[in-house]
Protein backbone atom coordinates (compact mmCIF):
# COMPACT_ATOMS: atom_id res chain seq x y z
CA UNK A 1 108.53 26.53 -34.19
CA UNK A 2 107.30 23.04 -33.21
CA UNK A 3 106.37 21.07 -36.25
CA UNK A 4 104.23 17.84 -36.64
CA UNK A 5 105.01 15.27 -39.13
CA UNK A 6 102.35 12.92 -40.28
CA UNK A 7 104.50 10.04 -40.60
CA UNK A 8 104.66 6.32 -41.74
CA UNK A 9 102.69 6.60 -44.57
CA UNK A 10 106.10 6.74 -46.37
CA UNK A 11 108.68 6.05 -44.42
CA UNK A 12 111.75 6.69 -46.25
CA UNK A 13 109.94 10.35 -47.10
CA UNK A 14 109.41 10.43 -43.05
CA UNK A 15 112.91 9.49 -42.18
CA UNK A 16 114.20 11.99 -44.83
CA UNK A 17 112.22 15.06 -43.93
CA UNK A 18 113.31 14.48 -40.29
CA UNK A 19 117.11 14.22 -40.82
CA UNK A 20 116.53 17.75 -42.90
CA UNK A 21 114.91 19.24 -40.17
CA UNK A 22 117.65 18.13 -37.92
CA UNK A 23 120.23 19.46 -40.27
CA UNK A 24 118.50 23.08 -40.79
CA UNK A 25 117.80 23.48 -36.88
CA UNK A 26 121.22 22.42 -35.91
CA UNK A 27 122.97 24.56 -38.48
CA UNK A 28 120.99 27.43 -37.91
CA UNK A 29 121.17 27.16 -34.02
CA UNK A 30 117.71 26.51 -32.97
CA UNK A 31 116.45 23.56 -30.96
CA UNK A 32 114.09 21.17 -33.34
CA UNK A 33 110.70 21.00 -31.60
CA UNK A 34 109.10 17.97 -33.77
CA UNK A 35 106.12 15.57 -33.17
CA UNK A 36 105.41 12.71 -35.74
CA UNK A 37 102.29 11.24 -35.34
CA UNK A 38 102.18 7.71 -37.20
CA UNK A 39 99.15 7.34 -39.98
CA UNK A 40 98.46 3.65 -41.50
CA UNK A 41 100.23 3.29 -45.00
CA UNK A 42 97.46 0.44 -45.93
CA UNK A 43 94.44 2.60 -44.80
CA UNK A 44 95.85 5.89 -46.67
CA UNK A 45 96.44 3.68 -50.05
CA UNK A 46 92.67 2.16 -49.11
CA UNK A 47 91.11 5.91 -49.40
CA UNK A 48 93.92 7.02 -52.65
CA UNK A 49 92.72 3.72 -54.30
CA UNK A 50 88.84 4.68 -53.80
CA UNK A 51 89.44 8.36 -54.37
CA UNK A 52 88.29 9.61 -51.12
CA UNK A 53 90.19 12.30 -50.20
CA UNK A 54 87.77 13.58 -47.25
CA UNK A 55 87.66 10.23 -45.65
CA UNK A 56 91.55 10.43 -45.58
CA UNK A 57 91.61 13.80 -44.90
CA UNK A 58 89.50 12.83 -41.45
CA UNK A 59 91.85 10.39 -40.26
CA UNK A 60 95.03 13.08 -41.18
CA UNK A 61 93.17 15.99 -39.18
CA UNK A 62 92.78 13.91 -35.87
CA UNK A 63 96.54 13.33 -36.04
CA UNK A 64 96.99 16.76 -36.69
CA UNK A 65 94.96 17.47 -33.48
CA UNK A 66 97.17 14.73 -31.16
CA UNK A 67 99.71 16.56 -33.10
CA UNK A 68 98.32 20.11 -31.57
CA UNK A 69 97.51 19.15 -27.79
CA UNK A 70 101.40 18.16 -28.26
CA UNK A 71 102.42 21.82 -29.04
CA UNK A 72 102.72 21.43 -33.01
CA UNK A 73 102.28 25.01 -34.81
CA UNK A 74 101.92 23.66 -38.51
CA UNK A 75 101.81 20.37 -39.82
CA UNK A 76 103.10 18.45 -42.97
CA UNK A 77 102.18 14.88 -44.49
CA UNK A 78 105.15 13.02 -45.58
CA UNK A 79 104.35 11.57 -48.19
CA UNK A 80 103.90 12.99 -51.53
CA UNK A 81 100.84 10.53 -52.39
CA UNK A 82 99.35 11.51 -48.76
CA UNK A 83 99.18 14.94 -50.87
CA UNK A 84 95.74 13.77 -52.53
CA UNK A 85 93.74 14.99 -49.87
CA UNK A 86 95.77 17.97 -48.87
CA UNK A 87 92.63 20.46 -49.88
CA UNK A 88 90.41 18.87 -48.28
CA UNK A 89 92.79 18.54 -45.10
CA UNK A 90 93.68 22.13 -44.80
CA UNK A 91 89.93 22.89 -45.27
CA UNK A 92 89.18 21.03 -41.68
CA UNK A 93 92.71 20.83 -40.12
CA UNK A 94 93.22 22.72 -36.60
CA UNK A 95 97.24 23.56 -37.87
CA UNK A 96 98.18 25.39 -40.37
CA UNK A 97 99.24 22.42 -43.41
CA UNK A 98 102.59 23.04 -45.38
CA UNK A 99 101.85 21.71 -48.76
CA UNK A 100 104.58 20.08 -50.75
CA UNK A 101 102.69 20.61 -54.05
CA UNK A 102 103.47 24.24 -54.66
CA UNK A 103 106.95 23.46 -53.72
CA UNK A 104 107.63 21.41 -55.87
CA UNK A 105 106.00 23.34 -58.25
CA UNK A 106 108.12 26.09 -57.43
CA UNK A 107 111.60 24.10 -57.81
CA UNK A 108 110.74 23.25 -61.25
CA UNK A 109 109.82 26.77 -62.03
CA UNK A 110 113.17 28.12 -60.39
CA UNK A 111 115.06 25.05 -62.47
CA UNK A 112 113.61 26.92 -65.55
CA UNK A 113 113.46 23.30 -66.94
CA UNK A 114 110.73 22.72 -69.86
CA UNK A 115 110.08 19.07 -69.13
CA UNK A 116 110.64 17.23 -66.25
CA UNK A 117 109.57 13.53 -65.21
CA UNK A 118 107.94 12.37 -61.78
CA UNK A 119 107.60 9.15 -60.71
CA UNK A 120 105.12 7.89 -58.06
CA UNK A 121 102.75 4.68 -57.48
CA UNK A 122 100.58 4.31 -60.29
CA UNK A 123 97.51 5.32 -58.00
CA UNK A 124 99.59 9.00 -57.35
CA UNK A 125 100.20 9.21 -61.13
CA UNK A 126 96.93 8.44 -62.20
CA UNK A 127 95.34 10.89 -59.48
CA UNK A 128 96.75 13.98 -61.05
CA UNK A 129 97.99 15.15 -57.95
CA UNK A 130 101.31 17.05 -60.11
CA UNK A 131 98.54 19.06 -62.39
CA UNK A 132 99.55 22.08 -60.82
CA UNK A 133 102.77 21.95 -62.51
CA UNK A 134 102.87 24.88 -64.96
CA UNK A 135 105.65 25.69 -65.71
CA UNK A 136 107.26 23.02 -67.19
CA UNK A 137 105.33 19.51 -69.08
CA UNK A 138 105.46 16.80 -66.53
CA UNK A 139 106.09 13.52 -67.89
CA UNK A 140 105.41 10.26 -66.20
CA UNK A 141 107.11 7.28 -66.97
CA UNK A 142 105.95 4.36 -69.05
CA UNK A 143 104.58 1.26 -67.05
CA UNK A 144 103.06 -2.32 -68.42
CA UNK A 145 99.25 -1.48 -69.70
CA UNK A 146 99.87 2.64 -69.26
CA UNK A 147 101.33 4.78 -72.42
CA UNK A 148 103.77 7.51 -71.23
CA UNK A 149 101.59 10.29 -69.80
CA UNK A 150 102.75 13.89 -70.80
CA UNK A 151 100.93 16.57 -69.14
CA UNK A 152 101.66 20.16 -70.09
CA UNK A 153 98.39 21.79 -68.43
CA UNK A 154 98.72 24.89 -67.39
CA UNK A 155 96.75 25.03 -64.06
CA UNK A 156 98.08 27.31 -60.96
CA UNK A 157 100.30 25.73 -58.52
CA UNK A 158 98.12 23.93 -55.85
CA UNK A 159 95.43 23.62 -57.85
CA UNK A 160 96.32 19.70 -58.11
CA UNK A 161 93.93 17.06 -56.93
């Protein structure tokens, strides 16, 4: 399957999901088919910062179109924060989007861990993009002028914003 990667909007997250892709397809004997289509970190935090995940989600789903005419099947966003529009993405994109949230929900579940902490940017933490952790309380670390959140809601997976 080809698969597009919107990219630089973390880079280090970009450069890791690519070597794992590598490392599946050549273990497994298939040819990776990839296309990364580069997104502006600066513009994405602009959009997290103002809390407007359909503006974002706009600027995603035309890279997820270049991504398309280029022979992409599904897409992903590489970045966890990049996640906060992932609803509103989906809802418009012409690929089918693989959503990290759920994942990562379901790691935690399959870890049968009670608490576990998650770190992001203070903008990711603050967005409540890992409410649809429910299986475990979610704990975010402390940072100058926030008190240690602990959130133990008990939404479905994906249902974060």
């Amino acid at each position: 399957m080809h698969i597009g990667l919107i990219g630089g909007i973390g880079p280090a997250a970009t450069d890791f999901y690519y070597r794992g892709l590598i490392e599946r397809h050549a273990a497994s004997g298939i040819a990776l088919e990839l296309t990364i289509a580069h997104a502006d970190v600066r513009e994405m935090s602009r959009n997290l910062t103002n809390r407007d995940p359909g503006r974002q989600a706009e600027i995603f789903a035309r890279l997820v179109d270049r991504m398309k005419a280029a022979g992409a099947a599904a897409a992903a966003v590489t970045s966890m924060g990049g996640h906060f529009c992932v609803k509103e993405l989906a809802a418009i994109s012409p690929l089918p989007i693989l959503n990290a949230i759920p994942e990562v929900a379901a790691a935690i579940t399959r870890s049968k861990r009670q608490k576990v902490g998650i770190i992001g940017t203070r903008t990711v933490m603050e967005s409540g993009l890992y409410g649809g952790i429910s299986s475990a309380e979610v704990i975010a670390p402390e940072e100058p002028g926030r008190p240690c959140q602990s959130s133990s809601a008990r939404s479905a997976p994906g249902d974060a914003g």
